[in-house]
N, C-alpha and C. Protein backbone atom coordinates (compact mmCIF):
# COMPACT_ATOMS: atom_id res chain seq x y z
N UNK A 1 -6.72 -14.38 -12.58
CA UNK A 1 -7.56 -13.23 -12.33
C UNK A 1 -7.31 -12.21 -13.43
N UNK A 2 -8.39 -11.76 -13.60
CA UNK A 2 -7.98 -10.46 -15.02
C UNK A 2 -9.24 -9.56 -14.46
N UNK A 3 -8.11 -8.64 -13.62
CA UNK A 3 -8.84 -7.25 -12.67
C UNK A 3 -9.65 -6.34 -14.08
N UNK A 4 -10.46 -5.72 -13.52
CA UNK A 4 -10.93 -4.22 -14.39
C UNK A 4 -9.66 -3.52 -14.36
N UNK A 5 -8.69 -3.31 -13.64
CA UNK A 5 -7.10 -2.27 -14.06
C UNK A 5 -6.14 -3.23 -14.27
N UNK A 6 -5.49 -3.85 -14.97
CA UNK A 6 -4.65 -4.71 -14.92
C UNK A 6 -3.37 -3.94 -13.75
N UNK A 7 -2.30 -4.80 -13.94
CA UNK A 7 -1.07 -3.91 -13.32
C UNK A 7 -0.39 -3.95 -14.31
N UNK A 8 0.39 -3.81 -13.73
CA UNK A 8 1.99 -3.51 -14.80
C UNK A 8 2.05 -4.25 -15.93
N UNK A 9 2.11 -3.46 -17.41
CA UNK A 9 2.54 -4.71 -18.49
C UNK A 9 0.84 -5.27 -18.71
N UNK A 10 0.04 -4.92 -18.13
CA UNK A 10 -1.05 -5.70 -18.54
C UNK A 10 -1.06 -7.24 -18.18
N UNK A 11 -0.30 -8.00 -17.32
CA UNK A 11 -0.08 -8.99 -16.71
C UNK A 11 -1.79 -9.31 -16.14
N UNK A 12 -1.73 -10.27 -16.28
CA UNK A 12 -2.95 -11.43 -15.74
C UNK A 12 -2.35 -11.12 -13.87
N UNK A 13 -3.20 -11.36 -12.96
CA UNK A 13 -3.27 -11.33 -11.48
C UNK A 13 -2.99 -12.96 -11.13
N UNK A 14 -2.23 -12.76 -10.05
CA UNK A 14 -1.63 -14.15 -9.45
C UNK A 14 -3.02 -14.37 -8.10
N UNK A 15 -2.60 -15.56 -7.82
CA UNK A 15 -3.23 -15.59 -6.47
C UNK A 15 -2.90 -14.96 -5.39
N UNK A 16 -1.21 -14.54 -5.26
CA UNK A 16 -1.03 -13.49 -4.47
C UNK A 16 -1.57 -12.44 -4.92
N UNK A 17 -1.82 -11.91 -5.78
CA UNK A 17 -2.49 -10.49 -5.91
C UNK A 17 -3.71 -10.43 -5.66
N UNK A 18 -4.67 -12.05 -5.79
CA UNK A 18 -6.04 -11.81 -5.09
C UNK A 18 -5.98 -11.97 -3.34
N UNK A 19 -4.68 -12.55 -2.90
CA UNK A 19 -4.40 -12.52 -1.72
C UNK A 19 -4.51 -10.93 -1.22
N UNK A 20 -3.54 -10.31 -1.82
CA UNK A 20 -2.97 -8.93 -1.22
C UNK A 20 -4.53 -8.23 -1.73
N UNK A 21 -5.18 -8.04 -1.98
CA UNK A 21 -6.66 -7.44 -2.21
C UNK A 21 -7.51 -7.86 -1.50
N UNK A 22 -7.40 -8.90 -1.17
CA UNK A 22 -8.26 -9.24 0.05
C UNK A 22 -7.64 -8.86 1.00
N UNK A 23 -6.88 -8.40 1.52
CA UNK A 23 -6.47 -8.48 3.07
C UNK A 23 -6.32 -6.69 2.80
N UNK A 24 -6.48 -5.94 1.75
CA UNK A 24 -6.42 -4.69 1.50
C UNK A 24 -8.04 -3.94 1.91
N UNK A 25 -8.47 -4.93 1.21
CA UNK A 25 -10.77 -4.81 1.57
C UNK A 25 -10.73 -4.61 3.31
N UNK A 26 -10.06 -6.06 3.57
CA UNK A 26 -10.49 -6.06 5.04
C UNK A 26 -9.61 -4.86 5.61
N UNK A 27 -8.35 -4.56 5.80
CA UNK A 27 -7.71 -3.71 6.36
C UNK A 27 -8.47 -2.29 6.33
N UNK A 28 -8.83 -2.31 5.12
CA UNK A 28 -9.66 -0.84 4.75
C UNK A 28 -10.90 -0.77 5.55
N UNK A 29 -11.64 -1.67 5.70
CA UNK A 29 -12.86 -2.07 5.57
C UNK A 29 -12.92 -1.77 7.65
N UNK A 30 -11.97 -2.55 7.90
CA UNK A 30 -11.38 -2.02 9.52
C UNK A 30 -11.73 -1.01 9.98
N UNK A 31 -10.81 -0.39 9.43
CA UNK A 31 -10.72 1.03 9.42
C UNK A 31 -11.53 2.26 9.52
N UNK A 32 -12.17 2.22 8.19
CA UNK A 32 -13.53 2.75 8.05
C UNK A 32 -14.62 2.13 9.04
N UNK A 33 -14.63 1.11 9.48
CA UNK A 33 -15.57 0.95 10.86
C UNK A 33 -14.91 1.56 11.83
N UNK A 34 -14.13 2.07 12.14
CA UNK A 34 -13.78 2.49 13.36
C UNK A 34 -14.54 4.42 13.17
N UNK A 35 -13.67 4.82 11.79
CA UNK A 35 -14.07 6.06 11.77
C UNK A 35 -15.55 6.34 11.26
N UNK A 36 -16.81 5.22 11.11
CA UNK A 36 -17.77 5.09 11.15
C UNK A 36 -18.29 5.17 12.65
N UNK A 37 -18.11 4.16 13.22
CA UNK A 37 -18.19 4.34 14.97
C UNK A 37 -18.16 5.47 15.63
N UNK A 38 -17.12 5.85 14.89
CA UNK A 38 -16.53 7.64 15.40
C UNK A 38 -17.37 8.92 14.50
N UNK A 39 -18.57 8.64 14.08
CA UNK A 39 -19.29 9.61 13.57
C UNK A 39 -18.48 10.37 12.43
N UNK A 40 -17.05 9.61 11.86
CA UNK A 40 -16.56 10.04 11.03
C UNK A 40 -16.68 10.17 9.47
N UNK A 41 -17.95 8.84 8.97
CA UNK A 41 -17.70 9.56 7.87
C UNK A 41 -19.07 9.97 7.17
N UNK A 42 -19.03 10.94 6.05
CA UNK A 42 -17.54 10.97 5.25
C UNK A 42 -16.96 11.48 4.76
N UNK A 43 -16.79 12.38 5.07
CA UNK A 43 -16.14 13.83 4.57
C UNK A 43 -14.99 13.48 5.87
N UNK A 44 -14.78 13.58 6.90
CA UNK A 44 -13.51 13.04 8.08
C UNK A 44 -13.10 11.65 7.48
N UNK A 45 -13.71 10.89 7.07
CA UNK A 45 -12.94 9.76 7.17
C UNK A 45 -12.21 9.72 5.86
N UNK A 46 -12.69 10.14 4.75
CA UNK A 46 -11.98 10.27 3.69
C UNK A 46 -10.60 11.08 4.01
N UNK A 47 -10.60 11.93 4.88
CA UNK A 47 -9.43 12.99 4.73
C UNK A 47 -8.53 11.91 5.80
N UNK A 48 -8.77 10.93 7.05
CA UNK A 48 -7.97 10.87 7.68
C UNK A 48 -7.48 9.08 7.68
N UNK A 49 -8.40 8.52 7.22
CA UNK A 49 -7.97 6.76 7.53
C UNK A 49 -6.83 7.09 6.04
N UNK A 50 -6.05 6.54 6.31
CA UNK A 50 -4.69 5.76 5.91
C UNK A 50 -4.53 4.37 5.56
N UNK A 51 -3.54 3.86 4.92
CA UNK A 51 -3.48 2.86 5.18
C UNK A 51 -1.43 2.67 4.56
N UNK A 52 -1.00 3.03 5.50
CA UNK A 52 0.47 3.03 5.22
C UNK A 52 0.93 1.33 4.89
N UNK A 53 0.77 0.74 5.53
CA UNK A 53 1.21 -0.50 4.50
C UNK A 53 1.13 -0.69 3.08
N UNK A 54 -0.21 0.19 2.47
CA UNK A 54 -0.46 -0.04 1.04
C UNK A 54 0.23 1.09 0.42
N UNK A 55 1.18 2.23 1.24
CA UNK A 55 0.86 3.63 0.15
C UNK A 55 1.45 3.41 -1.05
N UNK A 56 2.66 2.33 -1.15
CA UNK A 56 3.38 2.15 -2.25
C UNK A 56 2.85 1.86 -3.68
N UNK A 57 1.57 1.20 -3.28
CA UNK A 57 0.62 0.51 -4.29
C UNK A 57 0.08 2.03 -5.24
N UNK A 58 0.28 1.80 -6.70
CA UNK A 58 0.20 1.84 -7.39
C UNK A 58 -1.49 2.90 -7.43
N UNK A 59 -1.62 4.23 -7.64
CA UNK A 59 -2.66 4.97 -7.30
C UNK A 59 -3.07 4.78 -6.30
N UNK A 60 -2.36 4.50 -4.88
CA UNK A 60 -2.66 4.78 -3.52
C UNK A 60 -3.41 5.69 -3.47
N UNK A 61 -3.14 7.03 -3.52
CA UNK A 61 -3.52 8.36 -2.93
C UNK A 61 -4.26 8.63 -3.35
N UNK A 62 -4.48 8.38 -5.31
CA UNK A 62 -5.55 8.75 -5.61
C UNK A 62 -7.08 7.96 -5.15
N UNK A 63 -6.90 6.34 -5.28
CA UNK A 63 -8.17 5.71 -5.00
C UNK A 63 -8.61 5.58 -3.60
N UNK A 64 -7.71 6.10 -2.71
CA UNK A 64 -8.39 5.14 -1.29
C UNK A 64 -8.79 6.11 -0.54
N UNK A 65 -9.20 7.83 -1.02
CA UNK A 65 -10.39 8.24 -0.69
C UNK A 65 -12.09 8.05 -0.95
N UNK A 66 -11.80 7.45 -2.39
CA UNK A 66 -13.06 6.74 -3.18
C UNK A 66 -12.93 5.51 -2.62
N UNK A 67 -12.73 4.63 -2.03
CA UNK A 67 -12.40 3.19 -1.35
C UNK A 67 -12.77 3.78 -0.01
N UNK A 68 -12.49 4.11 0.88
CA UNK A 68 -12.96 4.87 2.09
C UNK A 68 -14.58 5.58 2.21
N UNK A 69 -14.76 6.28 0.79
CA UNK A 69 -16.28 6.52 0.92
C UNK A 69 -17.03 5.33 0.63
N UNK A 70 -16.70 4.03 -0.02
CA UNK A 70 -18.03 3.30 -0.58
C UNK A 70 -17.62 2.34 0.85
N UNK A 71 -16.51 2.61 1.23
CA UNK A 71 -16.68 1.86 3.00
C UNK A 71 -17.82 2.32 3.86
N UNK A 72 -17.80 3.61 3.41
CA UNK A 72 -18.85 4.62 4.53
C UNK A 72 -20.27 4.06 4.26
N UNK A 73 -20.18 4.23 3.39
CA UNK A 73 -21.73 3.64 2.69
C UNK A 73 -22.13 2.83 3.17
N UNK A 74 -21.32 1.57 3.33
CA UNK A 74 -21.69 0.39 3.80
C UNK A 74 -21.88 0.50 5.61
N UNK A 75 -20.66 1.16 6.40
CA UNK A 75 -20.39 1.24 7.82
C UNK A 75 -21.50 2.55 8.35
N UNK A 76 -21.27 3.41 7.68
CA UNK A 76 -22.00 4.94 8.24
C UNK A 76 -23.40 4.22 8.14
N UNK A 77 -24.03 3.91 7.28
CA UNK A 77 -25.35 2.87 7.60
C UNK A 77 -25.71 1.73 9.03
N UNK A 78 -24.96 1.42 9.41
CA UNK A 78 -25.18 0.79 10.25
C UNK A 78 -24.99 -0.38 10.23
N UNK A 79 -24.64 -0.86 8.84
CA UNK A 79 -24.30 -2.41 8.46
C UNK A 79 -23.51 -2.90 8.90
């Protein structure tokens, strides 16, 4: 795999790393349906879904308000 951001070192992506991204989509993806359901987004859901298993990851904080809105997009629609 050779992501648009590489990681560390510019390293090529393993299959665990397309593992751990997939199960990051869906976890997210969860999530944001719930606070979709909940008339939350997206201005609420950006400020409040989490995802503490990932915070360690590498621009956590910064991307997974932008990851949370293009969830909305998809969930706040009705999809």
């Amino acid at each position: 795999m050779i992501p648009g951001h590489p990681n560390a070192g510019g390293r090529f992506g393993t299959k665990k790393d397309i593992e751990d991204d997939i199960a990051y989509m869906e976890d997210l993806s969860a999530e944001v349906k719930k606070a979709a359901d909940a008339g939350k987004c997206f201005d609420t859901a950006m400020k409040e879904v989490k995802l503490p298993k990932y915070e360690k990851w590498a621009n956590y904080e910064t991307a997974l308000p932008a990851n949370v809105e293009r969830f909305c997009y998809w969930w706040g629609r009705g999809y």
